[in-house]
C-alpha atoms as a PDB file:
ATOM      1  CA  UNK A   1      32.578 -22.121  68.216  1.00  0.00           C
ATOM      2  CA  UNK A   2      29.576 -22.834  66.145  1.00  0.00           C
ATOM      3  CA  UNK A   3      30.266 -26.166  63.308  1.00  0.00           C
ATOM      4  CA  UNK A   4      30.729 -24.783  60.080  1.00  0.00           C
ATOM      5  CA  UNK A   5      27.555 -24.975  57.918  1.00  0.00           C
ATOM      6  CA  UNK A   6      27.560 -24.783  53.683  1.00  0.00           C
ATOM      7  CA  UNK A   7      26.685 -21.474  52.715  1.00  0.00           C
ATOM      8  CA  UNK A   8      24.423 -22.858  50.462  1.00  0.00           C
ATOM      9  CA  UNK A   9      22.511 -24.774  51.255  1.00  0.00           C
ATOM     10  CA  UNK A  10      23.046 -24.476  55.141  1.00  0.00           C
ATOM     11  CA  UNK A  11      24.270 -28.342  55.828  1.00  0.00           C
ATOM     12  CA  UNK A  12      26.334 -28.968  59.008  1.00  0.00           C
ATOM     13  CA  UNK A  13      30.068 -30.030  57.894  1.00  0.00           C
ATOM     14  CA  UNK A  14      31.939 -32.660  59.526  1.00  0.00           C
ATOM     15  CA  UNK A  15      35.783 -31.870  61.187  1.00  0.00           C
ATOM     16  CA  UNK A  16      37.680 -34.208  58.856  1.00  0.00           C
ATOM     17  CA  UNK A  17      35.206 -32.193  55.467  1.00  0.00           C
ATOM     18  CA  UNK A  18      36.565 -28.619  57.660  1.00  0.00           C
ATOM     19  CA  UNK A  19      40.195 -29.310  57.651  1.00  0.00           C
ATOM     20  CA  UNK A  20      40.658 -30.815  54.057  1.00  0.00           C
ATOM     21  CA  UNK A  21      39.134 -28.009  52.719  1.00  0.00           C
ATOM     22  CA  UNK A  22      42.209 -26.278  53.732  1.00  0.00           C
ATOM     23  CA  UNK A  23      44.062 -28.655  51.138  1.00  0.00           C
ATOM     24  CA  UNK A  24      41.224 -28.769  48.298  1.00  0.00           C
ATOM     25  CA  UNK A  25      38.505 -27.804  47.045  1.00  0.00           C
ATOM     26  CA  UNK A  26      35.906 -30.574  47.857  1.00  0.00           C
ATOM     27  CA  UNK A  27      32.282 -30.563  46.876  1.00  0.00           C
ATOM     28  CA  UNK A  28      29.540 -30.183  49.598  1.00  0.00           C
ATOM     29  CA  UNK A  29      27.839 -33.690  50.440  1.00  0.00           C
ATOM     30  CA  UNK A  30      24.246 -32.196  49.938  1.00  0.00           C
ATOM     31  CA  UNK A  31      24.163 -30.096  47.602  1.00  0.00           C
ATOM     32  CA  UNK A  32      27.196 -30.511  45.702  1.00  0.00           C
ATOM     33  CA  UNK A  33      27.913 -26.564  45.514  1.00  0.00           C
ATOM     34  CA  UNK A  34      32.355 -26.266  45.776  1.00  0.00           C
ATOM     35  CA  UNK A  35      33.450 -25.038  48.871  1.00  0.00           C
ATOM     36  CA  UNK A  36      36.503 -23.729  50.142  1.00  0.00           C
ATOM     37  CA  UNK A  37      38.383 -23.249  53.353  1.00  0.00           C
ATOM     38  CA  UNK A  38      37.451 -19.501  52.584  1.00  0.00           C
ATOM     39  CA  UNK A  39      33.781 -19.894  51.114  1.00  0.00           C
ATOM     40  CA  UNK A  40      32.842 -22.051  54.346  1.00  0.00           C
ATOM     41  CA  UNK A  41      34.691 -19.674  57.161  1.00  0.00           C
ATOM     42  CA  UNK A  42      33.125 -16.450  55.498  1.00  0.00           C
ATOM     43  CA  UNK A  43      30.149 -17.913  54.473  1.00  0.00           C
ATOM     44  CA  UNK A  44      26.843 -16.586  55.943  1.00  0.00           C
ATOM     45  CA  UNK A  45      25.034 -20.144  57.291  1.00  0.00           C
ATOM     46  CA  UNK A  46      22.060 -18.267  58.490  1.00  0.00           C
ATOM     47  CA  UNK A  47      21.047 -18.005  54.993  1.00  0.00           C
ATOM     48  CA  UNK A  48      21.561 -21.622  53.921  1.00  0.00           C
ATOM     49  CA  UNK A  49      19.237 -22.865  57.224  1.00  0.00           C
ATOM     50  CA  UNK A  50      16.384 -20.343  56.197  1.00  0.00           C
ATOM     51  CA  UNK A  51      16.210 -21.617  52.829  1.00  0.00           C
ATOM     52  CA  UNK A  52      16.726 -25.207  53.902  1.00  0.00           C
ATOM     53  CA  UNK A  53      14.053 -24.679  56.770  1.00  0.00           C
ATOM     54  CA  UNK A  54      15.994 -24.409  59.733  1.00  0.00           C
ATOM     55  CA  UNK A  55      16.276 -21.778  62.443  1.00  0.00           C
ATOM     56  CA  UNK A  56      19.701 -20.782  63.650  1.00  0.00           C
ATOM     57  CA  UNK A  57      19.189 -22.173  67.270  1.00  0.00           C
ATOM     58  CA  UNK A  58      18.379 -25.648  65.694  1.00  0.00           C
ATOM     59  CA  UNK A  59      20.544 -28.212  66.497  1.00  0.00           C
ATOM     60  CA  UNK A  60      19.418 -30.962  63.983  1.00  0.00           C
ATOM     61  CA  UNK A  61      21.341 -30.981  60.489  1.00  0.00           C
ATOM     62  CA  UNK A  62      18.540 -29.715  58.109  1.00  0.00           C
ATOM     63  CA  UNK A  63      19.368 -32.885  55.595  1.00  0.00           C
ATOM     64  CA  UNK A  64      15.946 -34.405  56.229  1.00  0.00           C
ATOM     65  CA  UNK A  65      12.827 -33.549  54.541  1.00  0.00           C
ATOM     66  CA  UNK A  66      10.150 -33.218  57.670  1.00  0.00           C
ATOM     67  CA  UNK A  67       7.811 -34.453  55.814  1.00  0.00           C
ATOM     68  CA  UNK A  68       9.991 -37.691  55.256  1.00  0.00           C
ATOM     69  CA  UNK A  69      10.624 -37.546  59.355  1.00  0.00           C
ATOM     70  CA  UNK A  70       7.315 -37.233  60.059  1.00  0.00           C
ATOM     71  CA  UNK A  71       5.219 -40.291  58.492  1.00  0.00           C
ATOM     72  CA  UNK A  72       2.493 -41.575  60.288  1.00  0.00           C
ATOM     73  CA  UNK A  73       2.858 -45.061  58.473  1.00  0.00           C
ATOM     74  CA  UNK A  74       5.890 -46.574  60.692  1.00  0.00           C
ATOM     75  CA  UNK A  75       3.438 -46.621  63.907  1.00  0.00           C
ATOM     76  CA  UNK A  76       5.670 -48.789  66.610  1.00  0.00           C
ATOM     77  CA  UNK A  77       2.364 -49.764  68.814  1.00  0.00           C
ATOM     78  CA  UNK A  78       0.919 -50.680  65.823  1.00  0.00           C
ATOM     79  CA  UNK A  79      -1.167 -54.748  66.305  1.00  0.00           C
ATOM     80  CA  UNK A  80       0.207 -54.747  69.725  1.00  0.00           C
ATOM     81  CA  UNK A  81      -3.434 -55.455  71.510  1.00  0.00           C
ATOM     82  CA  UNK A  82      -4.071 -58.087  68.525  1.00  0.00           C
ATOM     83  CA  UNK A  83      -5.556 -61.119  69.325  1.00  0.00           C
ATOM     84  CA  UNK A  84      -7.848 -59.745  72.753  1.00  0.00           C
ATOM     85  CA  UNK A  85     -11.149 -59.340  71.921  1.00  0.00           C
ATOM     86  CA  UNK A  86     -13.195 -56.336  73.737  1.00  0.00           C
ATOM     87  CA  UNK A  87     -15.288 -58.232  76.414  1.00  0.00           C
ATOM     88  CA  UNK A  88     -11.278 -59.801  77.529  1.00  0.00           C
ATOM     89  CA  UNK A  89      -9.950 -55.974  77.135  1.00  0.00           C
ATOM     90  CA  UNK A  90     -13.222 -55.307  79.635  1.00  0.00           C
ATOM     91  CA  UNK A  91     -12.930 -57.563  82.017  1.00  0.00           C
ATOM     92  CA  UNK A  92      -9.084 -56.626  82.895  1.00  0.00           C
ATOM     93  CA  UNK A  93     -11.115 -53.142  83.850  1.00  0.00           C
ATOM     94  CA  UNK A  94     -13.139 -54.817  86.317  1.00  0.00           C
ATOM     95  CA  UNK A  95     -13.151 -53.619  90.363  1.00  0.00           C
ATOM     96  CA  UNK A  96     -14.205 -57.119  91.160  1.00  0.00           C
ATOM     97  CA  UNK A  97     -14.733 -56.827  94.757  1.00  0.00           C
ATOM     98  CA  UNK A  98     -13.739 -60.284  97.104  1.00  0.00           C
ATOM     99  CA  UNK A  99     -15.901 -62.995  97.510  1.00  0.00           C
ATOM    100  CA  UNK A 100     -17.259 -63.806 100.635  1.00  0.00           C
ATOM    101  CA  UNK A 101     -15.779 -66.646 101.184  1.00  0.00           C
ATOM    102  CA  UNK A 102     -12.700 -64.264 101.228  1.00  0.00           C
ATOM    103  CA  UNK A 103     -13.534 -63.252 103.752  1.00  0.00           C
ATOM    104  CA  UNK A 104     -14.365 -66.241 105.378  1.00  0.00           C
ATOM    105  CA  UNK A 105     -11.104 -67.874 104.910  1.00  0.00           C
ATOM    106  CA  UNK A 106      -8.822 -64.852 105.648  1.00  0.00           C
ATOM    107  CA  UNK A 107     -10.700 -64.844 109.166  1.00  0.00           C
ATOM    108  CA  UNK A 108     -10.493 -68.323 109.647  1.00  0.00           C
ATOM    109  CA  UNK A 109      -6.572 -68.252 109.365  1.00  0.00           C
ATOM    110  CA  UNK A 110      -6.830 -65.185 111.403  1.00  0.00           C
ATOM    111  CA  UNK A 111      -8.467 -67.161 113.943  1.00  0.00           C
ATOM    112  CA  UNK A 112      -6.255 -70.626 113.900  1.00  0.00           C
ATOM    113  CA  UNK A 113      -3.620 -68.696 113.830  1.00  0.00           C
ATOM    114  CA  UNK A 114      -4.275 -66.499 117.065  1.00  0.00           C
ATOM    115  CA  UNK A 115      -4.999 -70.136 118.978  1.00  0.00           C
ATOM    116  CA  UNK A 116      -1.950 -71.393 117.604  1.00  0.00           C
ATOM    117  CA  UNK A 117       0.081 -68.602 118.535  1.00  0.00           C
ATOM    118  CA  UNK A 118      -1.207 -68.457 122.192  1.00  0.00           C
ATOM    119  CA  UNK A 119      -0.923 -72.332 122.832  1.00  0.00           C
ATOM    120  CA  UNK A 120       2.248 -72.350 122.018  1.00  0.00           C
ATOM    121  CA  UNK A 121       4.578 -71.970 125.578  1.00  0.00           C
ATOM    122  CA  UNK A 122       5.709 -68.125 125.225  1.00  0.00           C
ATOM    123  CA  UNK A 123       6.456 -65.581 127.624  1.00  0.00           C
ATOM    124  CA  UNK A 124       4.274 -63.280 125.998  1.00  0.00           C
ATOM    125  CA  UNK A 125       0.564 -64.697 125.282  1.00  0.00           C
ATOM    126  CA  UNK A 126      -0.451 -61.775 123.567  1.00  0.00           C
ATOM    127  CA  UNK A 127       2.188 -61.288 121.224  1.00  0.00           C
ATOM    128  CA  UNK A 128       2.410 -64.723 119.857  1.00  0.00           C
ATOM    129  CA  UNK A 129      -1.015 -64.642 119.358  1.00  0.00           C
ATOM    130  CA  UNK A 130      -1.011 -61.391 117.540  1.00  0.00           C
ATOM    131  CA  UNK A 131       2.041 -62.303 115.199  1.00  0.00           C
ATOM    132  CA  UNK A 132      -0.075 -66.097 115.130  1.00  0.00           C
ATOM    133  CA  UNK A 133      -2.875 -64.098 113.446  1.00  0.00           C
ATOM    134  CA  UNK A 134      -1.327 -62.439 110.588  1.00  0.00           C
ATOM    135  CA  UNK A 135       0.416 -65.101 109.764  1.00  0.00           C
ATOM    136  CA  UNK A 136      -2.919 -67.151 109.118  1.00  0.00           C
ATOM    137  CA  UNK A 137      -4.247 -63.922 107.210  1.00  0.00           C
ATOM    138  CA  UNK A 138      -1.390 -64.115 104.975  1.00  0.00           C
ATOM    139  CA  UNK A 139      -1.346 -67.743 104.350  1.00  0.00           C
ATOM    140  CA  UNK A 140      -4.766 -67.779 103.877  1.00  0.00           C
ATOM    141  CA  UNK A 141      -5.565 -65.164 101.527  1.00  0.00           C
ATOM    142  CA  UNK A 142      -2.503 -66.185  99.327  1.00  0.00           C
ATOM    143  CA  UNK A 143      -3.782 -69.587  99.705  1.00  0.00           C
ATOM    144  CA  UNK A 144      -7.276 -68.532  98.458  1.00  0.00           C
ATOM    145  CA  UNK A 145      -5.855 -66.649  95.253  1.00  0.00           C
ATOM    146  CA  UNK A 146      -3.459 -69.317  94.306  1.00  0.00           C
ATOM    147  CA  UNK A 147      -6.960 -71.672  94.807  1.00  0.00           C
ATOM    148  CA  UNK A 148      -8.614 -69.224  92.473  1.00  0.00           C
ATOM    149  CA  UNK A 149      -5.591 -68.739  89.748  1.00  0.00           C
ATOM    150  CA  UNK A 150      -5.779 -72.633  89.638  1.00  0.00           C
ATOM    151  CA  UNK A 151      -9.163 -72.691  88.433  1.00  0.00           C
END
């Protein structure tokens, strides 16, 4: 069952407004028009909404102007980017490829850690070796960006 609407002016009415209507006559809350258990059950709200400027499939009490709803002044991102200035805005853009000394590090660790993985005494050579190498690729390329965030 659809909420009752004023068939005036086409305002949704709450429960508690619905039932003591059966008691009294009460005045509707937008437009002030008397309703009545009977006015409000055999009203026509169709009418009300179209001169309000609501549809019948809208969901949205029609007690708001849109134009009210709608102002552009209240912008929520508004001065959020204050305080960067464009070449700082730019440079977050940047595809700054790695150095070459990048490079030159990440093999490094790649390459102690390969010789320490193989010296140490393990059944498996290889393997040590291999798991020896990544683990001096990782420590030194985080190494070399914590170097770089330092300075």
């Amino acid at each position: 069952m659809p909420p009752k609407r004023c068939p005036e002016c086409g305002r949704f009415l709450s429960n508690e407004l619905v039932s003591r209507l059966a008691e009294e006559r009460l005045p509707c809350p937008r437009c002030e028009t008397p309703l009545s258990a009977d006015a409000v059950a055999g009203g026509d709200p169709s009418s009300g909404a179209a001169r309000s400027g609501g549809d019948d499939g809208s969901i949205r009490p029609p007690d708001l102007d849109p134009h009210d709803v709608r102002d552009d002044g209240d912008e929520v991102l508004a001065g959020w980017d204050v305080g960067a200035d464009a070449a700082e805005v730019a440079s977050w853009a940047d595809d700054r490829r790695p150095l070459p000394i990048d490079t030159i590090v990440v093999a490094l660790g790649m390459a102690i850690g390969a010789a320490a993985g193989a010296i140490l005494p393990e059944r498996r050579r290889v393997i040590g070796a291999m798991l020896g190498a990544v683990a001096g690729a990782v420590t030194a390329g985080a190494s070399r960006r914590l170097w770089e965030l330092r300075g």
